[in-house]
Protein backbone atom coordinates (compact mmCIF):
# COMPACT_ATOMS: atom_id res chain seq x y z
CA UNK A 1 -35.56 72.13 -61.02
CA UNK A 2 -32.31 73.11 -62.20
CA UNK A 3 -29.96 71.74 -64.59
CA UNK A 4 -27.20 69.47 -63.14
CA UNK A 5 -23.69 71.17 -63.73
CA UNK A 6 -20.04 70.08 -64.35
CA UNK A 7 -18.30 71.23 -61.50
CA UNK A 8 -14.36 70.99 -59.94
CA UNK A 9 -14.50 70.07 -56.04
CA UNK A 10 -10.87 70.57 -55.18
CA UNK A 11 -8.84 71.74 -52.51
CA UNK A 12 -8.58 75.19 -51.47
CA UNK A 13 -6.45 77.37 -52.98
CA UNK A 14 -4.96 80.84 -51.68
CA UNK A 15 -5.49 82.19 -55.52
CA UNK A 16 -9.28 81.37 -54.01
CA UNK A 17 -9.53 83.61 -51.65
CA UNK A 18 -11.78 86.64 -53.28
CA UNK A 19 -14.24 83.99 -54.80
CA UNK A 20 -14.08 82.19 -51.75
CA UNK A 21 -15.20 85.55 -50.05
CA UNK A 22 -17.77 86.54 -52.46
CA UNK A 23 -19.83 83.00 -52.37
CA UNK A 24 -19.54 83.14 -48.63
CA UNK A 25 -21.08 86.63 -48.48
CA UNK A 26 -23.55 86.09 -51.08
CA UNK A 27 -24.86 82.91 -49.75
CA UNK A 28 -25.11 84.52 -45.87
CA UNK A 29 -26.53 87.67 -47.02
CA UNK A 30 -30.37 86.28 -47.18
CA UNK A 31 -30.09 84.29 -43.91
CA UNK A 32 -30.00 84.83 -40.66
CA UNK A 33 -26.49 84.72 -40.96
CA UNK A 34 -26.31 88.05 -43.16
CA UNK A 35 -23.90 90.06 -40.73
CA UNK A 36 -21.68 87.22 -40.38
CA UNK A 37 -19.26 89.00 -42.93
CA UNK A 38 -15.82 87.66 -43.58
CA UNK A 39 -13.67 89.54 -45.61
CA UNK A 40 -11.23 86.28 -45.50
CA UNK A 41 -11.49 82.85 -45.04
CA UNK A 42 -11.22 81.98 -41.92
CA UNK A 43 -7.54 80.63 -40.50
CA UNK A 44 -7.86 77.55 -38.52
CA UNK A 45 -5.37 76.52 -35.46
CA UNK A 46 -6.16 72.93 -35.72
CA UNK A 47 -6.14 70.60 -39.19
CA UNK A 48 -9.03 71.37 -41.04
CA UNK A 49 -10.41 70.39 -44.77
CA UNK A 50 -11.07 73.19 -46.86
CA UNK A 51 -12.69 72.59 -50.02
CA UNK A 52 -14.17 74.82 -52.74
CA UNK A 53 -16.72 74.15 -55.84
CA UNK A 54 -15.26 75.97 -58.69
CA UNK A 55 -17.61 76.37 -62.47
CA UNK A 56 -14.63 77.63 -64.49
CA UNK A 57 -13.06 79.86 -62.31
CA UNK A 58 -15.79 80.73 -60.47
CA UNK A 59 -16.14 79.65 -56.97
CA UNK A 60 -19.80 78.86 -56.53
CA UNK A 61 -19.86 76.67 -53.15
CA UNK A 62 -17.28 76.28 -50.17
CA UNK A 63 -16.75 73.98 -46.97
CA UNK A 64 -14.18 74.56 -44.07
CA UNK A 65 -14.10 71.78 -41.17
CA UNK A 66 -11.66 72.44 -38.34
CA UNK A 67 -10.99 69.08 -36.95
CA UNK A 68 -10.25 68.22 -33.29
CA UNK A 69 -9.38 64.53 -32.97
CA UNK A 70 -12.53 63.18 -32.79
CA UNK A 71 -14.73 65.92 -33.61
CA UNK A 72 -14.58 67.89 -36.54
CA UNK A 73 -16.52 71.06 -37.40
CA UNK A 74 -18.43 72.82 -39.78
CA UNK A 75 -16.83 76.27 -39.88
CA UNK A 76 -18.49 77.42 -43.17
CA UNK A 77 -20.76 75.90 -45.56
CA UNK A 78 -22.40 78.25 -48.73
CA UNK A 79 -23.28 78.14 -52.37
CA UNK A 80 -23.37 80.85 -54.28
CA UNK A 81 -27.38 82.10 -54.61
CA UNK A 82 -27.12 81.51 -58.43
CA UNK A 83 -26.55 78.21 -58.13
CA UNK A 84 -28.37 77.15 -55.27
CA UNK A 85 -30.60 73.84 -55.21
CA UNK A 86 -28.26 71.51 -57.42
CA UNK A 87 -26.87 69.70 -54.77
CA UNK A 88 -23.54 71.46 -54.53
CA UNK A 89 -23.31 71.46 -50.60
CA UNK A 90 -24.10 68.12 -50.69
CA UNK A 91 -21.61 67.18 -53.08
CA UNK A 92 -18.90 69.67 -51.00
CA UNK A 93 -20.25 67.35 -47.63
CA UNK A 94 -19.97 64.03 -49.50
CA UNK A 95 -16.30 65.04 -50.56
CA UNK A 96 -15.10 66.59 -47.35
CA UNK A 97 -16.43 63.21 -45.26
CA UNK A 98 -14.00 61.06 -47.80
CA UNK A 99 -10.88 63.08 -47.03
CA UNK A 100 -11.70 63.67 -42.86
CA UNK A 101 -9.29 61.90 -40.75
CA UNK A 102 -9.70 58.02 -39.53
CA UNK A 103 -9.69 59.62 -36.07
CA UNK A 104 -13.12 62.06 -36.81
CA UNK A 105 -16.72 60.25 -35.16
CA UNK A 106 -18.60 63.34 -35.11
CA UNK A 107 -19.00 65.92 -37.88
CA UNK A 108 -21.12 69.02 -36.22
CA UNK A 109 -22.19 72.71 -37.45
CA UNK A 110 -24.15 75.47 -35.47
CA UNK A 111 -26.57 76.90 -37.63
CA UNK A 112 -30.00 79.29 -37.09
CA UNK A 113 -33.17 79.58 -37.60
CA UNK A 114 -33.06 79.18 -41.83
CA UNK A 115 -35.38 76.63 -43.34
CA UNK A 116 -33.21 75.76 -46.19
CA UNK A 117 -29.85 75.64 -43.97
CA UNK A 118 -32.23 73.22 -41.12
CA UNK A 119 -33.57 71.21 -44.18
CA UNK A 120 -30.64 70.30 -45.43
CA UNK A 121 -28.97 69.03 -42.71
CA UNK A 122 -31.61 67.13 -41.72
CA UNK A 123 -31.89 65.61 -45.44
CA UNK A 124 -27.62 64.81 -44.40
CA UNK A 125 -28.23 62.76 -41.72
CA UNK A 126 -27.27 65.45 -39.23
CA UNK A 127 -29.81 65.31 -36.42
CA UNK A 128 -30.17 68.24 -33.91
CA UNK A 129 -28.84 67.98 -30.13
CA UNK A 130 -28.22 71.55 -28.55
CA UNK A 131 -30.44 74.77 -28.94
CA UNK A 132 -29.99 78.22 -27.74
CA UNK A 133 -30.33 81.61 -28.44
CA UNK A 134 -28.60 84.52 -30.31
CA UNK A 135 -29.87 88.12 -29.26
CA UNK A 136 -29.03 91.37 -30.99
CA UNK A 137 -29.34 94.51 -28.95
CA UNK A 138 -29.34 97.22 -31.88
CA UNK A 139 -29.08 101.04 -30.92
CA UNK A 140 -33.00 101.79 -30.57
CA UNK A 141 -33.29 98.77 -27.57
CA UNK A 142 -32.84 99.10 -24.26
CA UNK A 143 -30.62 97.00 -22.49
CA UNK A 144 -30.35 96.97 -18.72
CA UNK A 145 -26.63 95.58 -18.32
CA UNK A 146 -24.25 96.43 -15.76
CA UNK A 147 -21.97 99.53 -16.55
CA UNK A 148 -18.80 98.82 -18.71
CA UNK A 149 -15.50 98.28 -17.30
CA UNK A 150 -15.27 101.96 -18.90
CA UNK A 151 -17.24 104.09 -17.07
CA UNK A 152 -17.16 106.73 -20.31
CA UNK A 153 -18.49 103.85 -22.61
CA UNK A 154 -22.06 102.79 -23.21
CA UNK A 155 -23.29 99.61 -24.68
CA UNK A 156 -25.02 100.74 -28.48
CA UNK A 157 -24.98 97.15 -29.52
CA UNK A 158 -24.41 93.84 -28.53
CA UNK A 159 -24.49 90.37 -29.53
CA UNK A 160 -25.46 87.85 -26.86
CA UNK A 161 -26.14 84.69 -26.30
CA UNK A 162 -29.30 82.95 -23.88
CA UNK A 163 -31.04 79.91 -22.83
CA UNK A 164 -33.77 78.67 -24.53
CA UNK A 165 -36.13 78.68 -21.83
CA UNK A 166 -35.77 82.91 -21.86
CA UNK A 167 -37.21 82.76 -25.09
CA UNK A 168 -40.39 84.60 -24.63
CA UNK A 169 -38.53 87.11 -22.62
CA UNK A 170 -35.48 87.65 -25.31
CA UNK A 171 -38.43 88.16 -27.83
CA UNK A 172 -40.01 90.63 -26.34
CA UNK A 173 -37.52 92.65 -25.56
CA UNK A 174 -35.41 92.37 -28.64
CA UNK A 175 -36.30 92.36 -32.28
CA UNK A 176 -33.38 90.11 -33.47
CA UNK A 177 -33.28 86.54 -31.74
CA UNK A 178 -32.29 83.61 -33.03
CA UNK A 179 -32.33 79.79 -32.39
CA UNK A 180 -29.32 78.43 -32.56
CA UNK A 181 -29.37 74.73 -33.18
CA UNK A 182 -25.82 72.07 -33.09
CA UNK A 183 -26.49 69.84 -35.68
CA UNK A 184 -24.21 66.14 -35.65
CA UNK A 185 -24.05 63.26 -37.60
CA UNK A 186 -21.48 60.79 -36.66
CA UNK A 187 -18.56 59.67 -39.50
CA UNK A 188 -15.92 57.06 -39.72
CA UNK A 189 -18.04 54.05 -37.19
């Protein structure tokens, strides 16, 4: 078990941004996730809460929620591998539910196939409703798609998405699928 440390939840900063891009990248990079480089946070159209978990000047956790009215989202959730298991997402969820609007019922994420990321929503009180799949096409796979709008382009890779019910298929065919699972849990009632 690790030691429980002092740490500064706070608003998002722009003077975050590079340790906001490091923890994100180092926390994806032994998931599922690990392509899902950003080399900047994310900029949101609609309201959102953006909050980062800071150990000096170190930013060691993150959450971004774009909110909708009603709904709010889960854009990015990660803690920095070092300090992983000492309840820093949780403490980043329990903050970012206090400052959501009055309007936001539902709080929901997508997330894959990782233990630790479908543990610990579960452990939230997030409960799954929607699955389906992510497929990778890499080089080395064949992929029989219709020609390009370019007829002097070929497809080398892709990223798809299918139904759950093709899952035998997708797996057979292609090395790299994924479940992808909307988790909820419902705020503000």
């Amino acid at each position: 078990m690790h030691e429980r440390i002092d740490l500064d939840i706070r608003s998002f900063e722009a003077s975050d941004r590079n340790g906001w891009v490091r923890c994100r990248a180092l926390s994806f990079l032994a998931t599922s996730y690990f392509d899902d480089v950003k080399t900047s946070p994310t900029v949101f159209s609609l309201p959102s809460v953006r909050l980062v978990a800071a150990l000096d000047k170190l930013i060691v956790g993150l959450i971004d929620i774009e909110v909708d009215d009603e709904l709010a989202t889960i854009d990015s959730i990660a803690v920095h591998p070092d300090f992983q298991g000492r309840g820093i997402a949780t403490a980043l969820l329990g903050e970012a539910i206090t400052v959501l609007p009055d309007t936001v019922v539902e709080l929901d994420a997508w997330t894959r196939e990782d233990r630790a990321a479908n543990s610990w929503y579960r452990a939230n009180n997030f409960e799954a409703e929607q699955h389906y799949l992510h497929v990778y096409k890499s080089w080395n796979e064949d992929l029989d798609a219709k020609p390009t709008a370019t007829p002097k382009l070929r497809i080398v890779a892709a990223f798809m998405h299918a139904s759950l019910e093709d899952e035998s298929e997708m797996r057979s065919q292609f090395r790299r699928v994924h479940v992808c699972r909307r988790y909820v849990r419902f705020v503000n009632e």
